[in-house]
PDB file of N, CA and C in Angstrom:
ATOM      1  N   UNK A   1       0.827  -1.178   0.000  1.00  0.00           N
ATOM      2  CA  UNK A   1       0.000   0.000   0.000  1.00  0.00           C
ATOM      3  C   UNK A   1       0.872   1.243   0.000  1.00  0.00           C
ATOM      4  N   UNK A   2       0.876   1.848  -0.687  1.00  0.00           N
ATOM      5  CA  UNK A   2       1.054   3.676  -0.829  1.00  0.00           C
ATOM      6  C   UNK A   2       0.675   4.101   0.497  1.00  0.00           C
ATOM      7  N   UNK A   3       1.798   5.046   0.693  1.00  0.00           N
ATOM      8  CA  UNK A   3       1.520   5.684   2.324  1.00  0.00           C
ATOM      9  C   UNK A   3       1.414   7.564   1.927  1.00  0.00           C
ATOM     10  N   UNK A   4       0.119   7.689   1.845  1.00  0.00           N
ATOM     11  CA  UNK A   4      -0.278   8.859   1.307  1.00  0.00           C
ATOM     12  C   UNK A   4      -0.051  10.109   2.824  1.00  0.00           C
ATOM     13  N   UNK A   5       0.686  10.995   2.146  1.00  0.00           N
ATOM     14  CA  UNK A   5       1.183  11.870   3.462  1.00  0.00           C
ATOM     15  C   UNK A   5       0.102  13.224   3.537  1.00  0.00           C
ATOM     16  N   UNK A   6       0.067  13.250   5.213  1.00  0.00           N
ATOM     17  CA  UNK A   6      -1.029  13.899   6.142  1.00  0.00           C
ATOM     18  C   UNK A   6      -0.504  15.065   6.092  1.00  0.00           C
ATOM     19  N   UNK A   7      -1.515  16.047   6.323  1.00  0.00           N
ATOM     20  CA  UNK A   7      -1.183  17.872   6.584  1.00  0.00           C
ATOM     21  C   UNK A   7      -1.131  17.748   8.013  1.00  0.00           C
ATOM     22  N   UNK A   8      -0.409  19.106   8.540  1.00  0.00           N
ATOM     23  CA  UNK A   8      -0.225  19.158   9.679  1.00  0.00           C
ATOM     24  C   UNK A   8      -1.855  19.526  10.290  1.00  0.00           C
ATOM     25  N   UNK A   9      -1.848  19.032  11.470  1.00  0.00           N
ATOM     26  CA  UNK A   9      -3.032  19.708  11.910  1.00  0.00           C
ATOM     27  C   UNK A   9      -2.810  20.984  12.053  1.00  0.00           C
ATOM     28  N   UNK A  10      -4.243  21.535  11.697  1.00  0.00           N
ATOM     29  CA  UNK A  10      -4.902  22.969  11.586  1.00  0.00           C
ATOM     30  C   UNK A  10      -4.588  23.694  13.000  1.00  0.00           C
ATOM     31  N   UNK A  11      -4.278  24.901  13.083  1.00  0.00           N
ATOM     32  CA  UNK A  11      -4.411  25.301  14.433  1.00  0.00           C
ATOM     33  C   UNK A  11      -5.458  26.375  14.785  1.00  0.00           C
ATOM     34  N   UNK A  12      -6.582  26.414  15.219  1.00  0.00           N
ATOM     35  CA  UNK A  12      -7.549  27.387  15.561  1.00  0.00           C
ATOM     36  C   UNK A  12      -7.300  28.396  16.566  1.00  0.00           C
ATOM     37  N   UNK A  13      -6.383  28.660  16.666  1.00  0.00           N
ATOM     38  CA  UNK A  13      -6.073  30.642  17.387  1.00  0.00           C
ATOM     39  C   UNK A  13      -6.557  31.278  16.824  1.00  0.00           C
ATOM     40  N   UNK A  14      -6.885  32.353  17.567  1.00  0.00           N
ATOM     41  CA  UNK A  14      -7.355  33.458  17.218  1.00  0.00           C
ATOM     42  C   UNK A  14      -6.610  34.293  17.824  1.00  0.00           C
ATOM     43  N   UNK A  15      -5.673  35.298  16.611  1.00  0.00           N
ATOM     44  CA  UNK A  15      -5.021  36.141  16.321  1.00  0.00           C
ATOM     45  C   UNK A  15      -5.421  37.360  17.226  1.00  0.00           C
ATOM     46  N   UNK A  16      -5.236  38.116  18.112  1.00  0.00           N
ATOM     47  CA  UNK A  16      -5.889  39.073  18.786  1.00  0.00           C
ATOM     48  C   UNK A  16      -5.106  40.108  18.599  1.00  0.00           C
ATOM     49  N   UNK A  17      -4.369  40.311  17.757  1.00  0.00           N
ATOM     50  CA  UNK A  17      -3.520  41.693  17.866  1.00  0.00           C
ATOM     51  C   UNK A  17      -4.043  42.441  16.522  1.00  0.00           C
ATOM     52  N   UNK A  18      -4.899  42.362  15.948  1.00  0.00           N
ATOM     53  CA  UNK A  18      -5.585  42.851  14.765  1.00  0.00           C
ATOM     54  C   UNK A  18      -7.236  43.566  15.461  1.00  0.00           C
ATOM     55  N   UNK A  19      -7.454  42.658  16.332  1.00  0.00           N
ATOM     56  CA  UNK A  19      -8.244  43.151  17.254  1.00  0.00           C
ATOM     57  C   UNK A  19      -8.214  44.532  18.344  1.00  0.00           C
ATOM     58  N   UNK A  20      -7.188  44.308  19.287  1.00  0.00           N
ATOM     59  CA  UNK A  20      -6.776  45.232  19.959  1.00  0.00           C
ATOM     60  C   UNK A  20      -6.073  46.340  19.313  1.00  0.00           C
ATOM     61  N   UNK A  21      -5.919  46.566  18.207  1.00  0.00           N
ATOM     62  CA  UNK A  21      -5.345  47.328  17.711  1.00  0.00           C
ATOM     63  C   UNK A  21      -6.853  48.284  17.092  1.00  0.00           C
ATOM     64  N   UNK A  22      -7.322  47.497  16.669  1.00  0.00           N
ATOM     65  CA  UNK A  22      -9.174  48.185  16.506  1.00  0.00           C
ATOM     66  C   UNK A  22      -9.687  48.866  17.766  1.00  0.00           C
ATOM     67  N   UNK A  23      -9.590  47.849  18.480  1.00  0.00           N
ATOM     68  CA  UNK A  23     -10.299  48.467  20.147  1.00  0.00           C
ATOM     69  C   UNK A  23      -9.361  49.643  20.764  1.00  0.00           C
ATOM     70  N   UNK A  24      -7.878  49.615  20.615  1.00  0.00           N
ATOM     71  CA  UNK A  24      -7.826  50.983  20.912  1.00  0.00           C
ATOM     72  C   UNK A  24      -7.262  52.398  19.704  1.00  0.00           C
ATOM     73  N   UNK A  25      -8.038  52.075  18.471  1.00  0.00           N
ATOM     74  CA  UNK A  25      -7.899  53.204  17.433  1.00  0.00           C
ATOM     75  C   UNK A  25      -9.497  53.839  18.264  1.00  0.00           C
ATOM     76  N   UNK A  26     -10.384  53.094  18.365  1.00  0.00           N
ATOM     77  CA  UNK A  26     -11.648  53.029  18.589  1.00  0.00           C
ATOM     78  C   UNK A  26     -11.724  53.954  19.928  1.00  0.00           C
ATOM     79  N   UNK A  27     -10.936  53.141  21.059  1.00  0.00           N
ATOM     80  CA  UNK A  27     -10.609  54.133  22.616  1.00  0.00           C
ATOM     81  C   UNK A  27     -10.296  55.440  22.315  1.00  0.00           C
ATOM     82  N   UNK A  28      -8.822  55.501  21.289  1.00  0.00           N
ATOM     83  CA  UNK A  28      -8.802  57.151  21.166  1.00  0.00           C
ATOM     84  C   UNK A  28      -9.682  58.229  20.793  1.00  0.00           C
ATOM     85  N   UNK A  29     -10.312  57.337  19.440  1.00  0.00           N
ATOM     86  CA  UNK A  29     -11.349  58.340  18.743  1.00  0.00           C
ATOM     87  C   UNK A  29     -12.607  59.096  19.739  1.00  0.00           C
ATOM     88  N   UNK A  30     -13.200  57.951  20.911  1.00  0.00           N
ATOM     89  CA  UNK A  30     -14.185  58.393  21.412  1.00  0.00           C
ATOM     90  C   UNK A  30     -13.116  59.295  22.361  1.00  0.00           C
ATOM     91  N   UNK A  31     -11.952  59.225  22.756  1.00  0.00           N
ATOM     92  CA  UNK A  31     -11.654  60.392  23.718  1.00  0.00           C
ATOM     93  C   UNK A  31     -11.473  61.489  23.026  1.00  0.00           C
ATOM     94  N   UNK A  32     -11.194  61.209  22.128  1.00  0.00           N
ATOM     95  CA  UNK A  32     -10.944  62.798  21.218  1.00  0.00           C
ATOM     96  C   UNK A  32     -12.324  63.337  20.955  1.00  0.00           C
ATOM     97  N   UNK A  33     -13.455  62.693  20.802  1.00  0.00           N
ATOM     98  CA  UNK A  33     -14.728  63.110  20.376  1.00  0.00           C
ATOM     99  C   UNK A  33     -15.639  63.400  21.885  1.00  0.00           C
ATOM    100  N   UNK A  34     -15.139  63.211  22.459  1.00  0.00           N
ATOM    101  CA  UNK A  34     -16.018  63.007  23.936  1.00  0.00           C
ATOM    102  C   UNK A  34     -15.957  64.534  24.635  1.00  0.00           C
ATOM    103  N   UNK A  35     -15.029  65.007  24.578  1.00  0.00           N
ATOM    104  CA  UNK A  35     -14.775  66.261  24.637  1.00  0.00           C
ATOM    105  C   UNK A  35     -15.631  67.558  23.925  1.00  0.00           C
ATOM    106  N   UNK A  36     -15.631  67.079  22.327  1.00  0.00           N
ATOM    107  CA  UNK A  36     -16.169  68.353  21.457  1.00  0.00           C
ATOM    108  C   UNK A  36     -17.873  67.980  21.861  1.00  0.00           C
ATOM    109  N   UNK A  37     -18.325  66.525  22.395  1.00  0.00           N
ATOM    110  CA  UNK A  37     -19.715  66.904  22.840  1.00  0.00           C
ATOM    111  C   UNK A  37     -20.520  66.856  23.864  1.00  0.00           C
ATOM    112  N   UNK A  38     -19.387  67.526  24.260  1.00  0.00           N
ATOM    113  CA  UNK A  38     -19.815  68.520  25.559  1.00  0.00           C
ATOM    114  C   UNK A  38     -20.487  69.876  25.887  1.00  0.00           C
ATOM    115  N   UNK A  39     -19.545  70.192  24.216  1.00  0.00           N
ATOM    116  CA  UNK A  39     -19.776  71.881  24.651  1.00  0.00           C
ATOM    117  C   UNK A  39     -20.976  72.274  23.961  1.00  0.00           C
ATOM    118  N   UNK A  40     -21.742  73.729  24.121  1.00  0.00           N
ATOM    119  CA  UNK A  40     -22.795  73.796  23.941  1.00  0.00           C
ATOM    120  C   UNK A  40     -23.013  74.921  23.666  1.00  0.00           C
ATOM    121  N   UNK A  41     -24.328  75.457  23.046  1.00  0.00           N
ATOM    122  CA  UNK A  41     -24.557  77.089  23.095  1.00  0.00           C
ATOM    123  C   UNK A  41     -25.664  77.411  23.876  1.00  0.00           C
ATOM    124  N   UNK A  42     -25.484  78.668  24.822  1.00  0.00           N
ATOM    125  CA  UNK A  42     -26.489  79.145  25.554  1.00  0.00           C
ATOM    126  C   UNK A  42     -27.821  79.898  24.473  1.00  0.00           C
ATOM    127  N   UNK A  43     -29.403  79.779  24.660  1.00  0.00           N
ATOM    128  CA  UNK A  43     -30.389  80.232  24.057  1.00  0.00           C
ATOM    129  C   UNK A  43     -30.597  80.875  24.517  1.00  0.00           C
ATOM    130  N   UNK A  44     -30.879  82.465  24.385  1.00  0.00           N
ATOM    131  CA  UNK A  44     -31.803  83.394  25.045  1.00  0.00           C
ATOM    132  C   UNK A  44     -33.370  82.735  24.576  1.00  0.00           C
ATOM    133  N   UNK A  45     -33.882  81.941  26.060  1.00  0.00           N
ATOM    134  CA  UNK A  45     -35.611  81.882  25.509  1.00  0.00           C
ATOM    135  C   UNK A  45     -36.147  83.623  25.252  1.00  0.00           C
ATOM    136  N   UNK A  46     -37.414  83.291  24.536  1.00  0.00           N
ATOM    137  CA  UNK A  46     -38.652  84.483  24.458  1.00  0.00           C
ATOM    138  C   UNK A  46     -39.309  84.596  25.627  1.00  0.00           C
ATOM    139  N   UNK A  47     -39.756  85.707  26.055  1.00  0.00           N
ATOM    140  CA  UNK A  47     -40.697  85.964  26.819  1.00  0.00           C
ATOM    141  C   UNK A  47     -41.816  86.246  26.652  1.00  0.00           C
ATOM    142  N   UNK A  48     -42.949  85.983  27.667  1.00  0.00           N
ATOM    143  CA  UNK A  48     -44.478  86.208  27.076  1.00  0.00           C
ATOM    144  C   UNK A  48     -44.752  87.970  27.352  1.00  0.00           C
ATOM    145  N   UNK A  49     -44.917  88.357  26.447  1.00  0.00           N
ATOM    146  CA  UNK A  49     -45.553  89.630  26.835  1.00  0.00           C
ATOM    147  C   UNK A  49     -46.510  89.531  27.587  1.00  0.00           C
ATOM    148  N   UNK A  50     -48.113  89.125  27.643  1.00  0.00           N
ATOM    149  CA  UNK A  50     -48.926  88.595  28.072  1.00  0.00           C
ATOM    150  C   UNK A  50     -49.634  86.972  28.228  1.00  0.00           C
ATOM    151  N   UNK A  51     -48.653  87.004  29.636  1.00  0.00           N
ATOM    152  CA  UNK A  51     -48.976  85.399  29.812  1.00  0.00           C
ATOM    153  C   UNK A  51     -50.171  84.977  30.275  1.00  0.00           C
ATOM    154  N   UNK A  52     -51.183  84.054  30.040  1.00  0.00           N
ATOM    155  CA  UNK A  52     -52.012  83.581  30.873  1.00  0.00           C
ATOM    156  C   UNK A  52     -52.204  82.397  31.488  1.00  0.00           C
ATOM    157  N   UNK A  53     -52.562  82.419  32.597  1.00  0.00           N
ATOM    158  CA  UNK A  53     -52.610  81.045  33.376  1.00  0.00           C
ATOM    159  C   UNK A  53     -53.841  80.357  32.973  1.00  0.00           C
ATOM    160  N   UNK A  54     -53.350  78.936  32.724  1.00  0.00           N
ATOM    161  CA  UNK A  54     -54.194  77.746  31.908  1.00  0.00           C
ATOM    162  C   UNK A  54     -54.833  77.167  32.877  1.00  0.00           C
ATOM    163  N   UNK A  55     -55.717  77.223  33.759  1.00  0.00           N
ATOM    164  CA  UNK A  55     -56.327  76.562  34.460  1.00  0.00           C
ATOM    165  C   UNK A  55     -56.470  74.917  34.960  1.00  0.00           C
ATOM    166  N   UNK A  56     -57.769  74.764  33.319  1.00  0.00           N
ATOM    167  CA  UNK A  56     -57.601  73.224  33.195  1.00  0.00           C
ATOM    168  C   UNK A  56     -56.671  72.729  32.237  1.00  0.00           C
ATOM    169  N   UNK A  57     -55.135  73.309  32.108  1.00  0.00           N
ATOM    170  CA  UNK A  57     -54.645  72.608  31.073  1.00  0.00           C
ATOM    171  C   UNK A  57     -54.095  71.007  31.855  1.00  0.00           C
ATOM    172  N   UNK A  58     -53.874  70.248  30.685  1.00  0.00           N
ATOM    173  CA  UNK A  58     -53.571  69.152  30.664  1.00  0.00           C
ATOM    174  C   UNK A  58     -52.039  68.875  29.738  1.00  0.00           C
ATOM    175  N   UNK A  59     -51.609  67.518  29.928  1.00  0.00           N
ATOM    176  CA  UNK A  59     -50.216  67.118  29.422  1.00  0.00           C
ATOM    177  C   UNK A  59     -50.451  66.969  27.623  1.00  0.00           C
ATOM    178  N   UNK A  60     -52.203  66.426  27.523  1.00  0.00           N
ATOM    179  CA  UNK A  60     -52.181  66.876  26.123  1.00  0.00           C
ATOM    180  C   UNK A  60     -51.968  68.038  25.310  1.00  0.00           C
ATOM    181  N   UNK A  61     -52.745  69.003  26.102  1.00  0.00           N
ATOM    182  CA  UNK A  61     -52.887  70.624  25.460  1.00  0.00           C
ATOM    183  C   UNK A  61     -51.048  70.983  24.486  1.00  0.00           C
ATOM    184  N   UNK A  62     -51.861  71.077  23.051  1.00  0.00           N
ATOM    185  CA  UNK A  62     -50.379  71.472  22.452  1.00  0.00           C
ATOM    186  C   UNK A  62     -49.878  72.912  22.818  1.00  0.00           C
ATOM    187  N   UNK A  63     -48.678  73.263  22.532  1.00  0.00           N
ATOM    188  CA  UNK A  63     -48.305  74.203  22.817  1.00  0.00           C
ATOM    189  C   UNK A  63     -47.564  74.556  21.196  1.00  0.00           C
ATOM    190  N   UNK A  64     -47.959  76.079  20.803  1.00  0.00           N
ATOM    191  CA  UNK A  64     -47.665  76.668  19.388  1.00  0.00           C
ATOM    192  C   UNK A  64     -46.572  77.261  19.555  1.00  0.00           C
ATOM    193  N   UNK A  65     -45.553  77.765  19.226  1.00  0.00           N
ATOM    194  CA  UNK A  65     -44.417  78.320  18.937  1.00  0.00           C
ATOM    195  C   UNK A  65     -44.142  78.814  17.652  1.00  0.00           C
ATOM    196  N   UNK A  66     -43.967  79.961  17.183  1.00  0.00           N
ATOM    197  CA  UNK A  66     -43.551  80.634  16.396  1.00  0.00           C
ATOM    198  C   UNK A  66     -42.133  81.072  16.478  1.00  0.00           C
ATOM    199  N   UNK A  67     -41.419  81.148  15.405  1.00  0.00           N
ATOM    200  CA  UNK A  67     -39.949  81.334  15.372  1.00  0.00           C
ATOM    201  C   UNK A  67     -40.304  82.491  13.664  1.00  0.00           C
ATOM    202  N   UNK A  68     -39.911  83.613  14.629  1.00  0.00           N
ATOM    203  CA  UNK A  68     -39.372  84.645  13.179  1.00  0.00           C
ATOM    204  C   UNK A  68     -38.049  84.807  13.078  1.00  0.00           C
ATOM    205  N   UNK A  69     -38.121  85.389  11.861  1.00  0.00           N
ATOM    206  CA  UNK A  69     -36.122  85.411  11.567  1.00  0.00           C
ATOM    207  C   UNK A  69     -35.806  87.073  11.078  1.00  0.00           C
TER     208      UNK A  69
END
């Protein structure tokens, strides 16, 4: 009989330095980004010229807002 020759066995590792190298491109980016959303701009709200008190309002009652420019 012919002695037909075997492959080495396979080795199933998993490579982790292709990984961690993702996880911390990934760490820096959110520290670099974590910072810019933070900051914010202050709104001067409107005021009511004539406000009135809503009695029976409720959580439905819409509320209208107008924005001029």
């Amino acid at each position: 009989m012919a002695h037909k020759p075997t492959a080495p066995p396979t080795v199933a590792d998993i490579n982790v330095t292709p990984l961690v190298d993702v996880m911390l491109v990934l760490l820096i980016i959110f520290m670099v980004i974590t910072p810019m959303l933070q900051k914010g701009f202050s709104v001067d709200m409107a005021k009511a010229m004539n406000p009135r008190l809503m009695q029976d309002a409720e959580k439905e009652d819409a509320t209208i807002i107008a924005v001029t420019r």
